[in-house]
C-alpha atoms as a PDB file:
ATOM      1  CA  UNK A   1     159.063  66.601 -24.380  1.00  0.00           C
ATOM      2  CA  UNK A   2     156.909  64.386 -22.252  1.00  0.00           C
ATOM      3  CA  UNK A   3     157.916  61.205 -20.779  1.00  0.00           C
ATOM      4  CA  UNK A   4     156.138  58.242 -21.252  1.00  0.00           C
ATOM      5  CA  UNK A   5     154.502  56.142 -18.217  1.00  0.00           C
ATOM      6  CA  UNK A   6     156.085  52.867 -17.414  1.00  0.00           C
ATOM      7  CA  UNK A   7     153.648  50.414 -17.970  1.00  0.00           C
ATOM      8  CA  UNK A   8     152.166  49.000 -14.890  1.00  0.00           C
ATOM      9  CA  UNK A   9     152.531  45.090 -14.421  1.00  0.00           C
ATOM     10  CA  UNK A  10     149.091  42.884 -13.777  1.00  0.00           C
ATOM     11  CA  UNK A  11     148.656  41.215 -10.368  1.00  0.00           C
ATOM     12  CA  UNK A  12     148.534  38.231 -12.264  1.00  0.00           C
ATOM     13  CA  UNK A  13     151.712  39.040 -13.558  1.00  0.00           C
ATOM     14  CA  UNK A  14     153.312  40.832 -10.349  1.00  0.00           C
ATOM     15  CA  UNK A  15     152.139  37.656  -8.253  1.00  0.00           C
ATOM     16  CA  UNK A  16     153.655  35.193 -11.388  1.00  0.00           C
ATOM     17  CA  UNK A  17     156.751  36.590 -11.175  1.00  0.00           C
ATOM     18  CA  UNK A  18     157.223  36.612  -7.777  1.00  0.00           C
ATOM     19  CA  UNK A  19     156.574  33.383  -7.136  1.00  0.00           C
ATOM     20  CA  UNK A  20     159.047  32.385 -10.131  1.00  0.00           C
ATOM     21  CA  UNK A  21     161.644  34.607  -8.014  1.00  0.00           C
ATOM     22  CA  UNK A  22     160.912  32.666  -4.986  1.00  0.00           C
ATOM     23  CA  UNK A  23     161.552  29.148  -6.607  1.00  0.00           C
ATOM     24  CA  UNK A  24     164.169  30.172  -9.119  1.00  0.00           C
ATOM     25  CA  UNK A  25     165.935  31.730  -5.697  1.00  0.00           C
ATOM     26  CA  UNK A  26     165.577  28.490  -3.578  1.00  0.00           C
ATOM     27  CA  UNK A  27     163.101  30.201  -1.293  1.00  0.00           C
ATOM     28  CA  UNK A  28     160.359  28.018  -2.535  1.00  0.00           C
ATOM     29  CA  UNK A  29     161.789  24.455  -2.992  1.00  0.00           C
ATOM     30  CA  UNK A  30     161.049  21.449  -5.317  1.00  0.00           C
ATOM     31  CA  UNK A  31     157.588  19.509  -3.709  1.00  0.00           C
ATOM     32  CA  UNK A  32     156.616  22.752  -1.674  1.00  0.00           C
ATOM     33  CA  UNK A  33     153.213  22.992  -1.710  1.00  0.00           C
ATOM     34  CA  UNK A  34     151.721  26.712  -2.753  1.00  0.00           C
ATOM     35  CA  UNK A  35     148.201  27.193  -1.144  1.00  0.00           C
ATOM     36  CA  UNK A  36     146.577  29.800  -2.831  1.00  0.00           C
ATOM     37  CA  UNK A  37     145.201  31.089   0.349  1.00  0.00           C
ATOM     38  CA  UNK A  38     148.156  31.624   1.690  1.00  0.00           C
ATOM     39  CA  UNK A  39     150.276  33.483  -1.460  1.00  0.00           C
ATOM     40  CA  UNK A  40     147.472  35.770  -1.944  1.00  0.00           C
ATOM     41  CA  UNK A  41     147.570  37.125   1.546  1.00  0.00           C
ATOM     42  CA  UNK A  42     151.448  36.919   1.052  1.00  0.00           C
ATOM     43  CA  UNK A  43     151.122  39.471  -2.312  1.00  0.00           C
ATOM     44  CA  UNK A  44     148.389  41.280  -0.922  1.00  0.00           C
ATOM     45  CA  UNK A  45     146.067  40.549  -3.455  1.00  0.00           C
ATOM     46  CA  UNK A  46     143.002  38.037  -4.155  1.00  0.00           C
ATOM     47  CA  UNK A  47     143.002  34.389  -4.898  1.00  0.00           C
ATOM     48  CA  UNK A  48     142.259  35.181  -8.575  1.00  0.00           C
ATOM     49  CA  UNK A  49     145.371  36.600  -9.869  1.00  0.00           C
ATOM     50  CA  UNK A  50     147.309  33.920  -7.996  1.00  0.00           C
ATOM     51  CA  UNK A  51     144.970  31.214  -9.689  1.00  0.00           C
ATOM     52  CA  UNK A  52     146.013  32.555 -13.064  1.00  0.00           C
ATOM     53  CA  UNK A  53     149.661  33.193 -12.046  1.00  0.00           C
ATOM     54  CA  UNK A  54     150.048  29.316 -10.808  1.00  0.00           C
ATOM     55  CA  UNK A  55     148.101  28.202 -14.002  1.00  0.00           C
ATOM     56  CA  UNK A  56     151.000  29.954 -16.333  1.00  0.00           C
ATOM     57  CA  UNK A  57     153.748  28.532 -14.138  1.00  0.00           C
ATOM     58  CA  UNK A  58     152.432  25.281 -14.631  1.00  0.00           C
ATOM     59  CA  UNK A  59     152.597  26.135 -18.342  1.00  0.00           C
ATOM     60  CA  UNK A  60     155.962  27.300 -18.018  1.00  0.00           C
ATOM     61  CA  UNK A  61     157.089  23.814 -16.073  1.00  0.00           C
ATOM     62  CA  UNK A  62     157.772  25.571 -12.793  1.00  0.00           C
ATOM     63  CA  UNK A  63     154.813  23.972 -10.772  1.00  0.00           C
ATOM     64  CA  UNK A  64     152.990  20.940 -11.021  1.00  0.00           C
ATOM     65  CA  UNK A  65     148.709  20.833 -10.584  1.00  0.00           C
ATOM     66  CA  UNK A  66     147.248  17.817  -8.832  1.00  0.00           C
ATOM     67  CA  UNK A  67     144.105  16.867  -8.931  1.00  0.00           C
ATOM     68  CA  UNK A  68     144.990  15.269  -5.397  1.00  0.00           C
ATOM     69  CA  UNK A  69     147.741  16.848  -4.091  1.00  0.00           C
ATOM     70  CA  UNK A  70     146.808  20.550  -5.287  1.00  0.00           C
ATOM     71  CA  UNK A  71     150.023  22.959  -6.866  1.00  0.00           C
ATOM     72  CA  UNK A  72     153.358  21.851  -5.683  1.00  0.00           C
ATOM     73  CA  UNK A  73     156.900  23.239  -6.725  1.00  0.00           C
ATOM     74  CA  UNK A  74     158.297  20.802  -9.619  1.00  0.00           C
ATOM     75  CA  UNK A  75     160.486  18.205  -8.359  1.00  0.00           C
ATOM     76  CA  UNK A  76     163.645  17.970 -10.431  1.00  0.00           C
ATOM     77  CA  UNK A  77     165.484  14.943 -10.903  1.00  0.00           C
ATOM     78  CA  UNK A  78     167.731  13.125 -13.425  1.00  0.00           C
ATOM     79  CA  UNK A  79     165.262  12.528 -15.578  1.00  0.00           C
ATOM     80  CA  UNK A  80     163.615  16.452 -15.757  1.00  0.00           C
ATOM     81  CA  UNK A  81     167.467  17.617 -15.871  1.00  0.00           C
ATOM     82  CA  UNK A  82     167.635  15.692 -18.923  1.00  0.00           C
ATOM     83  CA  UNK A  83     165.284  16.566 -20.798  1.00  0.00           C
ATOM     84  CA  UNK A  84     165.673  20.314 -20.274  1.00  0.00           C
ATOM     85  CA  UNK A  85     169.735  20.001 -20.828  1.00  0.00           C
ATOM     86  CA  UNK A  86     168.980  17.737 -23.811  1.00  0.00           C
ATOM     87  CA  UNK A  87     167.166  20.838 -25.197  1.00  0.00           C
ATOM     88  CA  UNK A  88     169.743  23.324 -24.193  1.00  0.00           C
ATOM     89  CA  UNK A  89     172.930  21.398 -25.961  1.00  0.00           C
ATOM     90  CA  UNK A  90     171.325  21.033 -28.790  1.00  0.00           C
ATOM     91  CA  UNK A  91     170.191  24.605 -29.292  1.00  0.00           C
ATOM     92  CA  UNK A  92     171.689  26.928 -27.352  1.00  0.00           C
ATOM     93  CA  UNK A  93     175.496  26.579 -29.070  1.00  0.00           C
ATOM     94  CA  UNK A  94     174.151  26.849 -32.353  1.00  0.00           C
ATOM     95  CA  UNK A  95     172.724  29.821 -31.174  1.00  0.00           C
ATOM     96  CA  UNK A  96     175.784  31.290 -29.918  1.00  0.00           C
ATOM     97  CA  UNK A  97     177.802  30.360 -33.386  1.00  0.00           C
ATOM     98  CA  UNK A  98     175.122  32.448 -34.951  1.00  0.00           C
ATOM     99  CA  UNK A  99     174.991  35.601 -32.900  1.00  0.00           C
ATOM    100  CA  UNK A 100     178.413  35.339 -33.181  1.00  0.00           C
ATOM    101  CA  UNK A 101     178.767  34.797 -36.877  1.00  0.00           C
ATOM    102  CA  UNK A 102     176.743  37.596 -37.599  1.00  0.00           C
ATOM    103  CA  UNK A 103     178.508  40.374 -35.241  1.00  0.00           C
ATOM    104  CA  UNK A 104     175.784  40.922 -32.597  1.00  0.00           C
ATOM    105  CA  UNK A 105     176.869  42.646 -29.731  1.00  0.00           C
ATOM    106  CA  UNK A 106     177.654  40.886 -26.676  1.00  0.00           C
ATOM    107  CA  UNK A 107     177.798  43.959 -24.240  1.00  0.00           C
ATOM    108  CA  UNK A 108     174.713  42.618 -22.601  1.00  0.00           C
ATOM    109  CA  UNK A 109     176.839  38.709 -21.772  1.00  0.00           C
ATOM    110  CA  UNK A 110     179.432  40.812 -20.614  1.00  0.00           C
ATOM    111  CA  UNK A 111     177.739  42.444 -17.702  1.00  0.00           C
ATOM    112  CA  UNK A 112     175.699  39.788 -16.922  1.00  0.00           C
ATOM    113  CA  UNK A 113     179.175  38.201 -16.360  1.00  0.00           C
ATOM    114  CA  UNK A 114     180.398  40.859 -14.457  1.00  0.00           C
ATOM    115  CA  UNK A 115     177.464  40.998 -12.363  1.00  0.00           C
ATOM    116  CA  UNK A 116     177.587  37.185 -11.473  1.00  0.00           C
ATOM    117  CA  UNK A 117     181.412  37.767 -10.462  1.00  0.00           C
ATOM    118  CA  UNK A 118     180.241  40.574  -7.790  1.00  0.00           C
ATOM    119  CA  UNK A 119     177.059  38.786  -6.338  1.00  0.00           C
ATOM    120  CA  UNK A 120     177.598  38.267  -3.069  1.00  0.00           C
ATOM    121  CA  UNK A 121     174.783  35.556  -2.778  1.00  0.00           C
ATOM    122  CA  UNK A 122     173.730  32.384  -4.895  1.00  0.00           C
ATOM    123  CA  UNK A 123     170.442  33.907  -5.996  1.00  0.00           C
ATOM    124  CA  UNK A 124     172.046  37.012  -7.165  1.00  0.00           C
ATOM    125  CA  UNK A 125     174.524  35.051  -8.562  1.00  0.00           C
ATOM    126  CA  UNK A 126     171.693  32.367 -10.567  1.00  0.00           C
ATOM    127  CA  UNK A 127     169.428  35.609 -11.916  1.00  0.00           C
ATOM    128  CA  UNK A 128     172.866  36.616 -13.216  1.00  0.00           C
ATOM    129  CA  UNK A 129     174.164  33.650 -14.908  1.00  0.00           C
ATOM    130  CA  UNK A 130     170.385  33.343 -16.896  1.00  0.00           C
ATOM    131  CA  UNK A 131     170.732  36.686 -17.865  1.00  0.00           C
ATOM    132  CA  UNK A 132     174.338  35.992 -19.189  1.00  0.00           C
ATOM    133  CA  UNK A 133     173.296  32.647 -20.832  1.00  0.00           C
ATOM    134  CA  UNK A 134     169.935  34.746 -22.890  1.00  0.00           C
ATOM    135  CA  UNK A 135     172.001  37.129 -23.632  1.00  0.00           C
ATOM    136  CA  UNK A 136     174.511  35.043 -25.987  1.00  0.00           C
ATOM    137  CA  UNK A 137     171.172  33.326 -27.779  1.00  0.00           C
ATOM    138  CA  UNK A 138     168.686  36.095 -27.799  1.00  0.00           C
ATOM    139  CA  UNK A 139     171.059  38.032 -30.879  1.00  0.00           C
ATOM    140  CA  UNK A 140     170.839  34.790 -32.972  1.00  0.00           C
ATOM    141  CA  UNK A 141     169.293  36.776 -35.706  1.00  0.00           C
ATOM    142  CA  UNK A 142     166.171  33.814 -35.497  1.00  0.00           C
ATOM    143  CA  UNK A 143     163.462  34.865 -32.920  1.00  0.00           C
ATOM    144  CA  UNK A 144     162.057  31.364 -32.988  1.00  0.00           C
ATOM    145  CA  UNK A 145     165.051  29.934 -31.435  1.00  0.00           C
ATOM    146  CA  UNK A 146     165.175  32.653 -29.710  1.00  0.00           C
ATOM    147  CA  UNK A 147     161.764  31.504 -27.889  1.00  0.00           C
ATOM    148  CA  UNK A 148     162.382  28.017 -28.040  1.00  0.00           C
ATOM    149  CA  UNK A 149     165.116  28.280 -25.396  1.00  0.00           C
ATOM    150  CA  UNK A 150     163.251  30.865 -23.589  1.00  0.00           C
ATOM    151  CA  UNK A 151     160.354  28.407 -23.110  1.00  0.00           C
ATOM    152  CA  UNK A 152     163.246  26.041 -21.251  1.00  0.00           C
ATOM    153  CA  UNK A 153     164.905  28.667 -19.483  1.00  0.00           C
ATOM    154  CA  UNK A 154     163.302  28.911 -15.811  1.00  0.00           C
ATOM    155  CA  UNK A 155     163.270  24.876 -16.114  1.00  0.00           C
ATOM    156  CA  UNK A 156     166.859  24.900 -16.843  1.00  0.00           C
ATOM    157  CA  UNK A 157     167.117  27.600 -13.565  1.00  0.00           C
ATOM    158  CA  UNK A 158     164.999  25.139 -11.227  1.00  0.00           C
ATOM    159  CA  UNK A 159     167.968  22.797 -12.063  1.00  0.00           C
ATOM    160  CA  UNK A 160     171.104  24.666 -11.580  1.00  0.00           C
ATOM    161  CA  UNK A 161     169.194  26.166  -8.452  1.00  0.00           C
ATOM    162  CA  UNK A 162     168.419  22.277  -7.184  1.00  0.00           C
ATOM    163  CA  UNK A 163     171.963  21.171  -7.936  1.00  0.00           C
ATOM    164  CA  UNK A 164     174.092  23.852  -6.428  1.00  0.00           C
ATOM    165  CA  UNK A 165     172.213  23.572  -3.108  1.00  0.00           C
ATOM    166  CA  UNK A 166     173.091  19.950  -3.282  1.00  0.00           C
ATOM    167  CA  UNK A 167     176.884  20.677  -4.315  1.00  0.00           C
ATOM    168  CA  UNK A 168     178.162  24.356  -4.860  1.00  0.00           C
ATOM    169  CA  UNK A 169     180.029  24.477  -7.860  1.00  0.00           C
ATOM    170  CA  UNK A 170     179.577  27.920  -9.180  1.00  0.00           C
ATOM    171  CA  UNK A 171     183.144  29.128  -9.367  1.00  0.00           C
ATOM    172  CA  UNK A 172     183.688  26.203 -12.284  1.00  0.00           C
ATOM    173  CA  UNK A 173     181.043  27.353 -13.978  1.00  0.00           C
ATOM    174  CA  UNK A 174     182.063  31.121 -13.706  1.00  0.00           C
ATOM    175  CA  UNK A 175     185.429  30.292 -15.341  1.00  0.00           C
ATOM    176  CA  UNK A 176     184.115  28.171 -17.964  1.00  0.00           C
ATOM    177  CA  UNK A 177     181.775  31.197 -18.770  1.00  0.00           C
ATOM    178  CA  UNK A 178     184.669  33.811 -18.842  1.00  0.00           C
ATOM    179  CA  UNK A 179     186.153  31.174 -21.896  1.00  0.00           C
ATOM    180  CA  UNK A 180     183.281  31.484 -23.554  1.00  0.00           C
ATOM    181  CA  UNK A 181     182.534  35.402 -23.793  1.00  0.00           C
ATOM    182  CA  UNK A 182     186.340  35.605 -24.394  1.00  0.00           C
ATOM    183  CA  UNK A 183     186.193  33.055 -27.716  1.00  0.00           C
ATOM    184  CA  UNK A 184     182.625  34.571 -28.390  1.00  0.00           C
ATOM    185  CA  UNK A 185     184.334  38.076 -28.551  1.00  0.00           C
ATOM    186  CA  UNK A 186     187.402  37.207 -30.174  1.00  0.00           C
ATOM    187  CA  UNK A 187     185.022  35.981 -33.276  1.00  0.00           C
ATOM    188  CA  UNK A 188     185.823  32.155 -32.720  1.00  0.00           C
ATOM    189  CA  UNK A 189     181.907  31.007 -33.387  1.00  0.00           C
ATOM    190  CA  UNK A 190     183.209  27.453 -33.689  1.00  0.00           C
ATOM    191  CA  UNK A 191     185.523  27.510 -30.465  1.00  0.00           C
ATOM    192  CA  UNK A 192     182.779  29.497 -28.579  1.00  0.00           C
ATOM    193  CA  UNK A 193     180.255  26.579 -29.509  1.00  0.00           C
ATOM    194  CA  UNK A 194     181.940  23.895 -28.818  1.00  0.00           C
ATOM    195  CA  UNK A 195     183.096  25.499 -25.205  1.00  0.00           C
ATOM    196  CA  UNK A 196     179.139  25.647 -24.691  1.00  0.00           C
ATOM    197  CA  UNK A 197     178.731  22.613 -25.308  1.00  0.00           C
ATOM    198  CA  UNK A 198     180.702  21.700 -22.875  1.00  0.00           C
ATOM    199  CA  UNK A 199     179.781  23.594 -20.343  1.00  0.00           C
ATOM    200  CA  UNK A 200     176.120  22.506 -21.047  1.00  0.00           C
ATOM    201  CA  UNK A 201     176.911  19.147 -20.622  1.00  0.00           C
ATOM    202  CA  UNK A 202     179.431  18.453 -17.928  1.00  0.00           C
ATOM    203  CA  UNK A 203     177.053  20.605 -15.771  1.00  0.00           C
ATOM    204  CA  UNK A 204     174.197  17.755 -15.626  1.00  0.00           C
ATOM    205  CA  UNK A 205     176.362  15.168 -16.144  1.00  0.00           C
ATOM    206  CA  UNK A 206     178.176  16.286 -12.610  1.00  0.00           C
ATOM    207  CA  UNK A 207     175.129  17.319 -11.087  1.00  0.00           C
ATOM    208  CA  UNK A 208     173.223  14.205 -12.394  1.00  0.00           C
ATOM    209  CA  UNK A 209     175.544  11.416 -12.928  1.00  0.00           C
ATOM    210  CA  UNK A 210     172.796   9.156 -13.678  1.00  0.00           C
ATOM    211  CA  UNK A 211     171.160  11.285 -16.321  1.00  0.00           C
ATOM    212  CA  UNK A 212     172.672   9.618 -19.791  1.00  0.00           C
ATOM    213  CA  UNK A 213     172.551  12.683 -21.748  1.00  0.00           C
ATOM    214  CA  UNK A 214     172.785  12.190 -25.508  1.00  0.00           C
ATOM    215  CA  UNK A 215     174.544  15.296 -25.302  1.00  0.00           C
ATOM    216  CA  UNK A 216     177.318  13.781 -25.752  1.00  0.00           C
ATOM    217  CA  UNK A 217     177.162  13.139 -29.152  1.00  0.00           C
ATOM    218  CA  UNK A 218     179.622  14.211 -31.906  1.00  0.00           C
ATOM    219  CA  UNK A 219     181.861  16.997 -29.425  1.00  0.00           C
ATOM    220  CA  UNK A 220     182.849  13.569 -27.239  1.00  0.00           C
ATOM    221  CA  UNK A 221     181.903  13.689 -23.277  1.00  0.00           C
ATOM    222  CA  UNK A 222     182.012  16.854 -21.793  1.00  0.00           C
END
């Protein structure tokens, strides 16, 4: 029986993803400028595939393109945080009720979770707590939402990332997800929502004070 090749990523792709590394991983921070010149000789490839690379991350919401000031890391401030947490309450706990509802396995949540709890840095610990977050959406049972909060994910990243450099609060929000796997696998869709919710929102609302978040809505302030 012959095994089959693993595909081969794009330099396009190999360079897009490592620069999404770099600024999801604080290495590359918000207003950085990215020279192409520069993060082609850093990949070890030509300015093409970084061209194309910086084009989807501005797609994405990662990087900004000036006409002026060239590509530049997206700033994030109450505003951006916002928007992309206005998104996330609003979708990502119904979500949840109905992965939940409909008795999708949550293995994947739980080792995300468990990975988080042994990283022994923050950017291990961030690339952990996205994978644990996609993990309770992704088994929704509707691939539309599915890709909806995808298309916010790496913008919802550049936040967290932005705000725990500014105040480290990490071990809140690793408690806060342990109470939500544990309703999530107990069956509780309701309770498990409603503790995303929260979690959702209190986040910007420390992190951002001034961001009014109409998050709160009918589940009260977070």
């Amino acid at each position: 029986m012959t095994s089959v090749p693993t595909p081969i990523p794009s330099r396009t792709q190999y360079v897009q993803e490592g620069i999404k590394h770099r600024i999801l991983t604080g290495q590359l921070t918000p207003g950085q400028a990215l020279v192409e010149t520069e993060l082609a000789a850093q990949f070890g490839v030509s300015k093409t595939p970084v061209r194309e690379a910086l084009k989807t991350l501005a797609g994405t919401g990662l990087v900004v393109m000036s006409q002026y000031k060239g590509v530049t890391v997206r700033m994030v401030d109450a505003d951006m945080a916002r928007e992309v947490y206005d998104v996330r309450v609003l979708l990502e706990p119904e979500a949840l009720k109905r992965a939940v509802r409909r008795g999708a396995s949550l293995d994947a949540a739980r080792t995300a979770l468990t990975r988080a709890d042994a990283a022994t840095d923050t950017a291990e610990r961030s690339l952990a707590n996205r994978e644990f977050h996609r993990a309770l959406y992704l088994p929704c049972g509707n691939p539309l939402l599915g890709r909806m909060l995808d298309e916010v994910r790496d913008q919802a990243a550049l936040v967290s990332a932005v705000a725990w450099a500014a105040s480290p609060s990490w071990e809140r929000e690793a408690g806060e997800h342990r109470e939500i796997l544990r309703l999530a696998l107990a069956g509780d869709a309701d309770g498990a929502g409603r503790a995303l919710h929260a979690h959702i929102a209190s986040f910007v609302e420390r992190a951002f004070p001034h961001a009014e978040s109409e998050a709160q809505g009918e589940d009260g302030p977070a």
